[in-house]
C-alpha atoms as a PDB file:
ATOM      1  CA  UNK A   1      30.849-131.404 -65.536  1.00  0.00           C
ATOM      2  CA  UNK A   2      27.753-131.428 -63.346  1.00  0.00           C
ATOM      3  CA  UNK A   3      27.629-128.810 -60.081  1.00  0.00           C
ATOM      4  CA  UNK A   4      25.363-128.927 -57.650  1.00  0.00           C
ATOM      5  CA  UNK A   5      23.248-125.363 -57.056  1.00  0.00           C
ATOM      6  CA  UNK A   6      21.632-125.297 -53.585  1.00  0.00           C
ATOM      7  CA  UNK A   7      18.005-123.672 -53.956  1.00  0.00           C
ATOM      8  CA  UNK A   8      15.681-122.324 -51.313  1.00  0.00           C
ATOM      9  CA  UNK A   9      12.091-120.928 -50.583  1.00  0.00           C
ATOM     10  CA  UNK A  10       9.952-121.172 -54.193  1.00  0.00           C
ATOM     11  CA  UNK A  11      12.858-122.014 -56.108  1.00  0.00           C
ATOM     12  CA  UNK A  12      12.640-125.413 -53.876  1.00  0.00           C
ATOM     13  CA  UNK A  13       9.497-125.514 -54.159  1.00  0.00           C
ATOM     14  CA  UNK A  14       9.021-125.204 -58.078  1.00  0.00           C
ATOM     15  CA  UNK A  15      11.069-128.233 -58.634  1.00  0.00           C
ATOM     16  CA  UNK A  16      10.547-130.083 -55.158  1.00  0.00           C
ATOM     17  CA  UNK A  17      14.010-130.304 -53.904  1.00  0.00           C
ATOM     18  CA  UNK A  18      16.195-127.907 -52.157  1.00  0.00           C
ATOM     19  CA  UNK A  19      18.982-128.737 -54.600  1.00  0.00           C
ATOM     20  CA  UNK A  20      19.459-128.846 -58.347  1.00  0.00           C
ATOM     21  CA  UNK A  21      22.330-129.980 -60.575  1.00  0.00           C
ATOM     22  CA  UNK A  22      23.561-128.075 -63.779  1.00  0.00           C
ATOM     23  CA  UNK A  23      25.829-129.436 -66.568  1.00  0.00           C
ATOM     24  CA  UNK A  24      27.841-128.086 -68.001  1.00  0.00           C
ATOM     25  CA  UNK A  25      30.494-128.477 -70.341  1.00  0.00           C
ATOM     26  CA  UNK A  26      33.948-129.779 -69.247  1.00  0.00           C
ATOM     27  CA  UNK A  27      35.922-127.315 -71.968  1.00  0.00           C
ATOM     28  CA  UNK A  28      33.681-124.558 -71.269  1.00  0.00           C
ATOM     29  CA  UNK A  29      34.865-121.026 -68.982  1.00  0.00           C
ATOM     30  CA  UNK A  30      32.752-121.517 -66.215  1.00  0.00           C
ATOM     31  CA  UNK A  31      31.278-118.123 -65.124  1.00  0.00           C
ATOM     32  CA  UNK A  32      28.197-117.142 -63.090  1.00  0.00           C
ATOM     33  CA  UNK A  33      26.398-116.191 -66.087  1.00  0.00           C
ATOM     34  CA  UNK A  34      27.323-119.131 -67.546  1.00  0.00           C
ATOM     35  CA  UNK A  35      25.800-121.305 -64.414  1.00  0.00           C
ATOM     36  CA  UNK A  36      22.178-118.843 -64.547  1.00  0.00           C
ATOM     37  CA  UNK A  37      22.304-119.064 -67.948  1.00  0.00           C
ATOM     38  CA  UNK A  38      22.488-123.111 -68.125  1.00  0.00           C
ATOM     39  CA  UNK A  39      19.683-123.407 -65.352  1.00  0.00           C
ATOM     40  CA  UNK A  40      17.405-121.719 -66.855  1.00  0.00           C
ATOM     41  CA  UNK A  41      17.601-123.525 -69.966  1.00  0.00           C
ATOM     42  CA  UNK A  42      17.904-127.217 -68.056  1.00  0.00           C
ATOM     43  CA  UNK A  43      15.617-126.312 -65.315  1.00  0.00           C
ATOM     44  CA  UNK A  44      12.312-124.742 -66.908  1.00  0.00           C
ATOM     45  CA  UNK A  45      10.690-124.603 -63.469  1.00  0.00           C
ATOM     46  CA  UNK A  46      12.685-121.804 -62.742  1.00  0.00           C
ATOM     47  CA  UNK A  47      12.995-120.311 -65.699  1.00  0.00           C
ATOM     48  CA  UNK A  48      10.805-117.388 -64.459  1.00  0.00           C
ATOM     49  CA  UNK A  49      12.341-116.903 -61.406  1.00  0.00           C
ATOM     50  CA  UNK A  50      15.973-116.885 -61.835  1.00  0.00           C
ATOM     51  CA  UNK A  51      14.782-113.774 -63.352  1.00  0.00           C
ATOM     52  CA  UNK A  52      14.711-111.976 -59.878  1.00  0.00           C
ATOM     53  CA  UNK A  53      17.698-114.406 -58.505  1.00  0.00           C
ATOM     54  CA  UNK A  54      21.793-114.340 -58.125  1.00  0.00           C
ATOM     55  CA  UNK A  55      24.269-116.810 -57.683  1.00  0.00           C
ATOM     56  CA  UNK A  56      26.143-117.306 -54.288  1.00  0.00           C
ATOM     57  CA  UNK A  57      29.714-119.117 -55.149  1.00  0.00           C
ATOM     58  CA  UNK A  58      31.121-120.366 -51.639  1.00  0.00           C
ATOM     59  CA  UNK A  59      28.485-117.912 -49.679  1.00  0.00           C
ATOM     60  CA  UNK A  60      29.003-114.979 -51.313  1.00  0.00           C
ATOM     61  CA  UNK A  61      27.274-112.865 -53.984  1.00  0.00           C
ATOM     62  CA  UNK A  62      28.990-112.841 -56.979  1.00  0.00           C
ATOM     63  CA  UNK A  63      28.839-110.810 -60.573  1.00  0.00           C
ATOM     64  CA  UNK A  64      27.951-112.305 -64.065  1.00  0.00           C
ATOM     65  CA  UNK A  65      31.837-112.926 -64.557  1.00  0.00           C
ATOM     66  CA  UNK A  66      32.913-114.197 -61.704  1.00  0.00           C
ATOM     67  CA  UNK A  67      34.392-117.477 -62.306  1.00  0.00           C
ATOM     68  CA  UNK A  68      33.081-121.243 -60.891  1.00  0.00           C
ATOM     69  CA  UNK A  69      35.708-123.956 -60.291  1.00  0.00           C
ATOM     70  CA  UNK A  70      34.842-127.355 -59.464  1.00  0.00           C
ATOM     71  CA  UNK A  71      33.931-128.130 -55.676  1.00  0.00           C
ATOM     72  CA  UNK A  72      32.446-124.785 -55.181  1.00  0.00           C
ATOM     73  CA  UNK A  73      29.222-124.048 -53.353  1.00  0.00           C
ATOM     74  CA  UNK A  74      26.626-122.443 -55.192  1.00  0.00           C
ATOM     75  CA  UNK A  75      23.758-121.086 -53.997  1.00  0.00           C
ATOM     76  CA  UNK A  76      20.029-119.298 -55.516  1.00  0.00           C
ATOM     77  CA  UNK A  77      19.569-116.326 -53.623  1.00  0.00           C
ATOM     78  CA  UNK A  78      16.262-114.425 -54.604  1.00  0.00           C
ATOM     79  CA  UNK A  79      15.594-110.900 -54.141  1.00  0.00           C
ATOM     80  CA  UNK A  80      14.040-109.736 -51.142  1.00  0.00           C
ATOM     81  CA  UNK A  81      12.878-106.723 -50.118  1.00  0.00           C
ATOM     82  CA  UNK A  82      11.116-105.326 -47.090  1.00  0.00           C
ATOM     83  CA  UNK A  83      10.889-102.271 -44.839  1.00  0.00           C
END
């Protein structure tokens, strides 16, 4: 199964698009982790940043175990900070 993961800021701008796709496999659990953990090995790019990045499913932040289903939105969201 291949999902699309909507990417922003440097993310977009290590690979040159503002979205990536992830594959994954069709028997597998789908979790969050499971989504990070497959981009970072498909997507070496971002490989150092997803360090300091979580997943948005359907526009919310979401745990390592949170689970994906097909048709959902996902989303890089880095870490920001300010003051």
């Amino acid at each position: 199964m291949i999902h699309q993961v909507l990417i922003f800021g440097p993310y977009a701008e290590a690979v040159g698009e503002g979205r990536v796709d992830v594959t994954l496999l069709d028997d597998q659990t789908v979790t969050a982790r499971v989504v990070m953990e497959s981009l970072r090995e498909q997507q070496p790019a971002l490989r150092l940043l997803l360090a300091h990045a979580i997943l948005a499913v359907n526009c919310r932040r979401v745990g390592d175990e949170t689970l994906v289903n097909a048709g959902d939105e996902l989303a890089i969201v880095g870490l920001v900070s300010g003051g």
